[in-house]
Protein backbone atom coordinates (compact mmCIF):
# COMPACT_ATOMS: atom_id res chain seq x y z
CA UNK A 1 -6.63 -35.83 -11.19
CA UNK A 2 -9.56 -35.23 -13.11
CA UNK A 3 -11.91 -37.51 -15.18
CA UNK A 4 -14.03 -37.45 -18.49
CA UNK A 5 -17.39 -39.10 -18.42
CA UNK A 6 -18.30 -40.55 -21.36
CA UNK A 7 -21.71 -41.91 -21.22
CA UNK A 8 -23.31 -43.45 -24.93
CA UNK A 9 -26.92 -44.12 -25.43
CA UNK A 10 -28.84 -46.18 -28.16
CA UNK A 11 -32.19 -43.98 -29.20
CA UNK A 12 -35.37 -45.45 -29.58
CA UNK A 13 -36.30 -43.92 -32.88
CA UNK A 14 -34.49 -45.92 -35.84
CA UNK A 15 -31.15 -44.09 -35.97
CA UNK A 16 -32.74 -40.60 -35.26
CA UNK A 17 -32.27 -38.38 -32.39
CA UNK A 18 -35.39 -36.79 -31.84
CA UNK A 19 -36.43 -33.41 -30.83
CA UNK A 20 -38.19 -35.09 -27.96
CA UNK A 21 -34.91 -37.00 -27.27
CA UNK A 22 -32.71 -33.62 -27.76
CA UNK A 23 -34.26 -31.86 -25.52
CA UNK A 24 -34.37 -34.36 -22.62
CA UNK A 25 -30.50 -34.03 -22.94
CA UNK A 26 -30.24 -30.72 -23.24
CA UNK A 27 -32.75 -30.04 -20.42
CA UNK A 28 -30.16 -32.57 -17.83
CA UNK A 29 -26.87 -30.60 -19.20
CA UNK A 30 -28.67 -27.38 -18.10
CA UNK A 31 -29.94 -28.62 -14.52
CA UNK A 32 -26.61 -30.26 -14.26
CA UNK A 33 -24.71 -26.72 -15.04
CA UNK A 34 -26.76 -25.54 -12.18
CA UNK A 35 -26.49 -28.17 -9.57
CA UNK A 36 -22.48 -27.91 -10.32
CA UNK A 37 -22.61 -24.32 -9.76
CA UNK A 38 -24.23 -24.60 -6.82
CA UNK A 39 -22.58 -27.22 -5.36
CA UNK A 40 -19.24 -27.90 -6.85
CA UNK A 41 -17.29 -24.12 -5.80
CA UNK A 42 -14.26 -25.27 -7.80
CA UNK A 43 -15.86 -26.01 -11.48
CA UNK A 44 -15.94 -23.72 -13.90
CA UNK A 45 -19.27 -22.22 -14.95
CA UNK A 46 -21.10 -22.69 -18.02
CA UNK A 47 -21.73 -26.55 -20.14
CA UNK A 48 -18.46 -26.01 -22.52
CA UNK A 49 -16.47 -24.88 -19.59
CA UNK A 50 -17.21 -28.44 -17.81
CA UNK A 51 -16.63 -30.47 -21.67
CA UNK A 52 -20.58 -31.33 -20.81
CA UNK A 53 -21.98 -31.67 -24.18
CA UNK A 54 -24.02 -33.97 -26.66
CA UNK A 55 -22.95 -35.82 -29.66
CA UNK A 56 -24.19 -37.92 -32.43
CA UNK A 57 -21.81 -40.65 -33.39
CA UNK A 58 -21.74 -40.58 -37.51
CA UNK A 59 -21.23 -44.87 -38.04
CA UNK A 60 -24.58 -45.28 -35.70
CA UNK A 61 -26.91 -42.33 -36.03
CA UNK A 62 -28.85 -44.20 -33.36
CA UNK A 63 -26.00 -43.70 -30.82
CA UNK A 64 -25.47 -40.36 -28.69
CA UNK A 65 -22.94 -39.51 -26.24
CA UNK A 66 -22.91 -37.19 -23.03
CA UNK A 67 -19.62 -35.88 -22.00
CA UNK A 68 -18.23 -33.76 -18.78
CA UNK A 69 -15.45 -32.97 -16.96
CA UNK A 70 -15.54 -34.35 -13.31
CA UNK A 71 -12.76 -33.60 -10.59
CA UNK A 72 -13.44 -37.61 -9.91
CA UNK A 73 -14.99 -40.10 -9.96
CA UNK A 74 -16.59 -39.39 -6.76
CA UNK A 75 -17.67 -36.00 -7.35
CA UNK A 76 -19.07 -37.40 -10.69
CA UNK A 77 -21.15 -39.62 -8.39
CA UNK A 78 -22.58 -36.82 -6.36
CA UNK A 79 -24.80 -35.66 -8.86
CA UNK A 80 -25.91 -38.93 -10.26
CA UNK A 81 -27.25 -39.40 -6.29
CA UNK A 82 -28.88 -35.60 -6.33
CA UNK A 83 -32.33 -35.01 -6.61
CA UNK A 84 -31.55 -32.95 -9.48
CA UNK A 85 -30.71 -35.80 -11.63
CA UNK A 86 -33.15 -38.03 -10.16
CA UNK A 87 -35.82 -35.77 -11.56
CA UNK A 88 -34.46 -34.76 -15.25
CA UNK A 89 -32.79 -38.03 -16.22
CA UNK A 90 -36.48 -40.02 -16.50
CA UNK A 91 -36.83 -37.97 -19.02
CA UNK A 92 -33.96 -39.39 -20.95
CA UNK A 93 -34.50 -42.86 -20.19
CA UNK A 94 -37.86 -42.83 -22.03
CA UNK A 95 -36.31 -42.71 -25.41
CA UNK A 96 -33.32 -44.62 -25.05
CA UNK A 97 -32.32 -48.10 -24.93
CA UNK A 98 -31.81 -48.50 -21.21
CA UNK A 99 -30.23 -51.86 -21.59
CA UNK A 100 -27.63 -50.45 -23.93
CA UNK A 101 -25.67 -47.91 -22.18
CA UNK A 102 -22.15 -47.98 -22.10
CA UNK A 103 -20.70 -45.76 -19.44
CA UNK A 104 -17.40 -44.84 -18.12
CA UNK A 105 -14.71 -42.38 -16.98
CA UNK A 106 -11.12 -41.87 -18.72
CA UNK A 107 -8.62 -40.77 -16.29
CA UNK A 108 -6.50 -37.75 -16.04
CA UNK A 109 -7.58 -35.90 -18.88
CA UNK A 110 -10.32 -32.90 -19.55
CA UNK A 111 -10.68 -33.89 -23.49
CA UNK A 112 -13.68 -32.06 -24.27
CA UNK A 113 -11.86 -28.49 -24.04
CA UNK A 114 -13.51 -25.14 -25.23
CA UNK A 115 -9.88 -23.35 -25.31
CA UNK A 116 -6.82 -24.20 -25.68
CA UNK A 117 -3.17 -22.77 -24.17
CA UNK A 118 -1.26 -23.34 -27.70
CA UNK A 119 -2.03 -20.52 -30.14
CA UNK A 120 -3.97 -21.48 -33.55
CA UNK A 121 -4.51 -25.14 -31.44
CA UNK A 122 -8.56 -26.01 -32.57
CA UNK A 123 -10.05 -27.33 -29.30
CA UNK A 124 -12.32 -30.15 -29.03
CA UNK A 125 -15.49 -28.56 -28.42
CA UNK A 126 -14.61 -26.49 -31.50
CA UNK A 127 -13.98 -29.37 -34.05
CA UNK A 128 -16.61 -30.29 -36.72
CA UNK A 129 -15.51 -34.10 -36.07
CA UNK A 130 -14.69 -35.40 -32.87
CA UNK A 131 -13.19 -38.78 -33.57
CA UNK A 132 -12.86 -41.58 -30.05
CA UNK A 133 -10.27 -44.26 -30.57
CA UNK A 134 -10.64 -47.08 -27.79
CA UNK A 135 -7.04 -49.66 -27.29
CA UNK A 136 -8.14 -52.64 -25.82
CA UNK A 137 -4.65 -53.65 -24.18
CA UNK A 138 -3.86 -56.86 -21.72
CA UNK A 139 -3.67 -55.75 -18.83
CA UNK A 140 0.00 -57.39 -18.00
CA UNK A 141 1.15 -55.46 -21.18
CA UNK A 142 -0.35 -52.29 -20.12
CA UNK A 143 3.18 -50.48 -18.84
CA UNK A 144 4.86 -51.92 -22.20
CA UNK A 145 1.75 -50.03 -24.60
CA UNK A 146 2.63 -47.16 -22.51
CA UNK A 147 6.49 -47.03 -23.75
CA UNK A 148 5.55 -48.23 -27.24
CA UNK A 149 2.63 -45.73 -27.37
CA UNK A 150 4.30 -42.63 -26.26
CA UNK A 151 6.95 -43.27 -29.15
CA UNK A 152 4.82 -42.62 -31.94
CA UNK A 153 1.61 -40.87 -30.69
CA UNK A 154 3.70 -38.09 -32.32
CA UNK A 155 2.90 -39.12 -35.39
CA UNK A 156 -0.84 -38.81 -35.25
CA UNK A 157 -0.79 -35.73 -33.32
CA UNK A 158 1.07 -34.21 -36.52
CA UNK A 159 -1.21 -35.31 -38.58
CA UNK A 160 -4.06 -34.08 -36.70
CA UNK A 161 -2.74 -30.78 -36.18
CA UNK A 162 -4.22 -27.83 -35.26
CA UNK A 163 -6.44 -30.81 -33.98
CA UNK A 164 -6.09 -31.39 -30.31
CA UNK A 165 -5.80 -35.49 -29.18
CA UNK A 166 -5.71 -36.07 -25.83
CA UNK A 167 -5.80 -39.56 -24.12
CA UNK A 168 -5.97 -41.83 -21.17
CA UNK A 169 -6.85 -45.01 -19.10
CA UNK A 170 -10.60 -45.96 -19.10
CA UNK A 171 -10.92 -46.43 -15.25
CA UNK A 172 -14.00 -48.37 -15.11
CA UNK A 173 -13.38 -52.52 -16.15
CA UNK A 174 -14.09 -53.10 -19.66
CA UNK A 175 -17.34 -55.84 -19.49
CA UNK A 176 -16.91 -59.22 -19.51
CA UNK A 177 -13.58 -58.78 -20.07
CA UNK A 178 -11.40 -58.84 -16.98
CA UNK A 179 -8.25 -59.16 -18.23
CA UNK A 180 -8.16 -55.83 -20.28
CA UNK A 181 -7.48 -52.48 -20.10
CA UNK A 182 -8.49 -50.12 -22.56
CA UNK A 183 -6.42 -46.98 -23.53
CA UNK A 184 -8.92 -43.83 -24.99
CA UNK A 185 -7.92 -41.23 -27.17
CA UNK A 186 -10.47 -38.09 -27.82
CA UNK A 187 -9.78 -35.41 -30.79
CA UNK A 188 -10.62 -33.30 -33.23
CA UNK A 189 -11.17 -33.73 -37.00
CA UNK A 190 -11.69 -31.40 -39.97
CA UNK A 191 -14.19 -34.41 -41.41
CA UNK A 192 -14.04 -37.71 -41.00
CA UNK A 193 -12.74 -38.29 -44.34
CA UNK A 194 -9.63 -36.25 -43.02
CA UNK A 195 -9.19 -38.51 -40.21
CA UNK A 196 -9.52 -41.78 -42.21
CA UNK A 197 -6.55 -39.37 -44.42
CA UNK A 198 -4.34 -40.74 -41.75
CA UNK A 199 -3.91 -44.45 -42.97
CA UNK A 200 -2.43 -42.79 -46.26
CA UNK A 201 0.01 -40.67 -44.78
CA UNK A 202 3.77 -41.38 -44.79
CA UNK A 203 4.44 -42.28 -41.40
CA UNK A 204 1.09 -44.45 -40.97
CA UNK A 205 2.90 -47.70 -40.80
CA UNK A 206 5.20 -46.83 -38.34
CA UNK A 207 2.63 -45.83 -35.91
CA UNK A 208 0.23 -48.50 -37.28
CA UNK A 209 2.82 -51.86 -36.71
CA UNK A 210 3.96 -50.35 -33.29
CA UNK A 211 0.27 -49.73 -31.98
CA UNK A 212 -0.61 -53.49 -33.04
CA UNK A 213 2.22 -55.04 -31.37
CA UNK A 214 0.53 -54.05 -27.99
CA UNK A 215 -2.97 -53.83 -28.62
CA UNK A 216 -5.86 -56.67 -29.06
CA UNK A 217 -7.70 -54.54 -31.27
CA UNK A 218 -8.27 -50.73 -32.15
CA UNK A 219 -12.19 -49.58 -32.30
CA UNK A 220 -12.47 -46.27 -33.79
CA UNK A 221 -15.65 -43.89 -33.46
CA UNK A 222 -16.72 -40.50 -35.07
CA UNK A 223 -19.04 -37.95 -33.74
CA UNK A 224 -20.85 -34.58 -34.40
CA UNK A 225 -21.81 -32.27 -32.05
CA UNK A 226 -25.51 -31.80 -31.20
CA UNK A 227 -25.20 -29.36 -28.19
């Protein structure tokens, strides 16, 4: 099954993502694209064809995040062990926040897509807002969020539409916290005043009561692309 890496950085530079900082990234996608091609026979080519790309979360301008697509979480762990990235991620580090990363893999989904099989269907990659919605779930309830979540993720998806939402179970523990799960859901947005549109609509409660019966809490995130 495959995996998406999300990996979010803090910047150094007072909420800005500098072309210093921009071009660190950009340098590690492109080294990364070619390591992959050269090593991984089975991945597509090209950055959008592997969901690697950069974003710029709109709440905290100081906060980016890298995404790819990774056939596991193995493979994934190949090239953070290659030479490759041992030489282009310094770069990185030096204007970032090293002791505020927050890093992990969602399973069984490719969310950052570049196309999509359903005709007029607006893929990730190709959204102007790309909004992250993170469930934190106990872990003895996670079955029962499953059944209660697949009767009424209907209702966003709707809503969203021609907005793609995909989601899935963040593999890696949540820190310091044991004892929960957390469920991620990645789509598209025309802005993110259209996706905070979604509390208004009709059906809101419905999903909105159902999703709190099973959850701890709901964090939601908006980003723009960079790269």
């Amino acid at each position: 099954m495959p995996v998406t890496e999300l990996a979010a950085f803090t910047t150094i530079a007072h909420n800005a993502v500098t072309p210093e900082l921009l071009a660190a990234c950009v340098q590690a996608v492109e080294v990364q694209d070619e390591w992959c091609a050269a090593n991984l026979t089975s991945t597509p080519l090209g950055h959008e064809a592997r969901g690697a790309a950069l974003f710029q979360q709109v709440e905290d301008p100081a906060v980016i995040l890298m995404t790819a697509h990774w056939a596991s979480v193995a493979e994934h762990g190949l090239w953070i062990a290659s030479e490759e990235n041992e030489r282009v991620y310094p770069a990185v580090q030096e204007h970032i926040d090293n002791d505020n990363i927050r890093f992990f893999h969602v399973d069984g989904i490719e969310a950052f897509t570049i196309v999509e099989d359903d005709e007029g269907a607006v893929p990730v990659l190709r959204s102007p807002v790309v909004g992250i919605a993170l469930f934190s779930v106990v872990k003895d309830r996670k079955d029962e969020f499953e059944s209660v979540y697949a009767g009424v993720k209907n209702i966003k998806e709707e809503f969203a539409k021609p907005y793609v939402h995909r989601g899935g179970w963040r593999i890696e523990e949540v820190e310091g916290r044991e004892d929960v799960e957390e469920y991620v859901v990645i789509g598209g947005w025309e802005s993110v005043k259209a996706a905070k549109e979604f509390s208004k609509s009709k059906d809101f409660d419905k999903y909105s009561d159902a999703i709190a019966s099973v959850t701890l809490s709901v964090e939601v995130e908006h980003y723009k692309r960079l790269f």
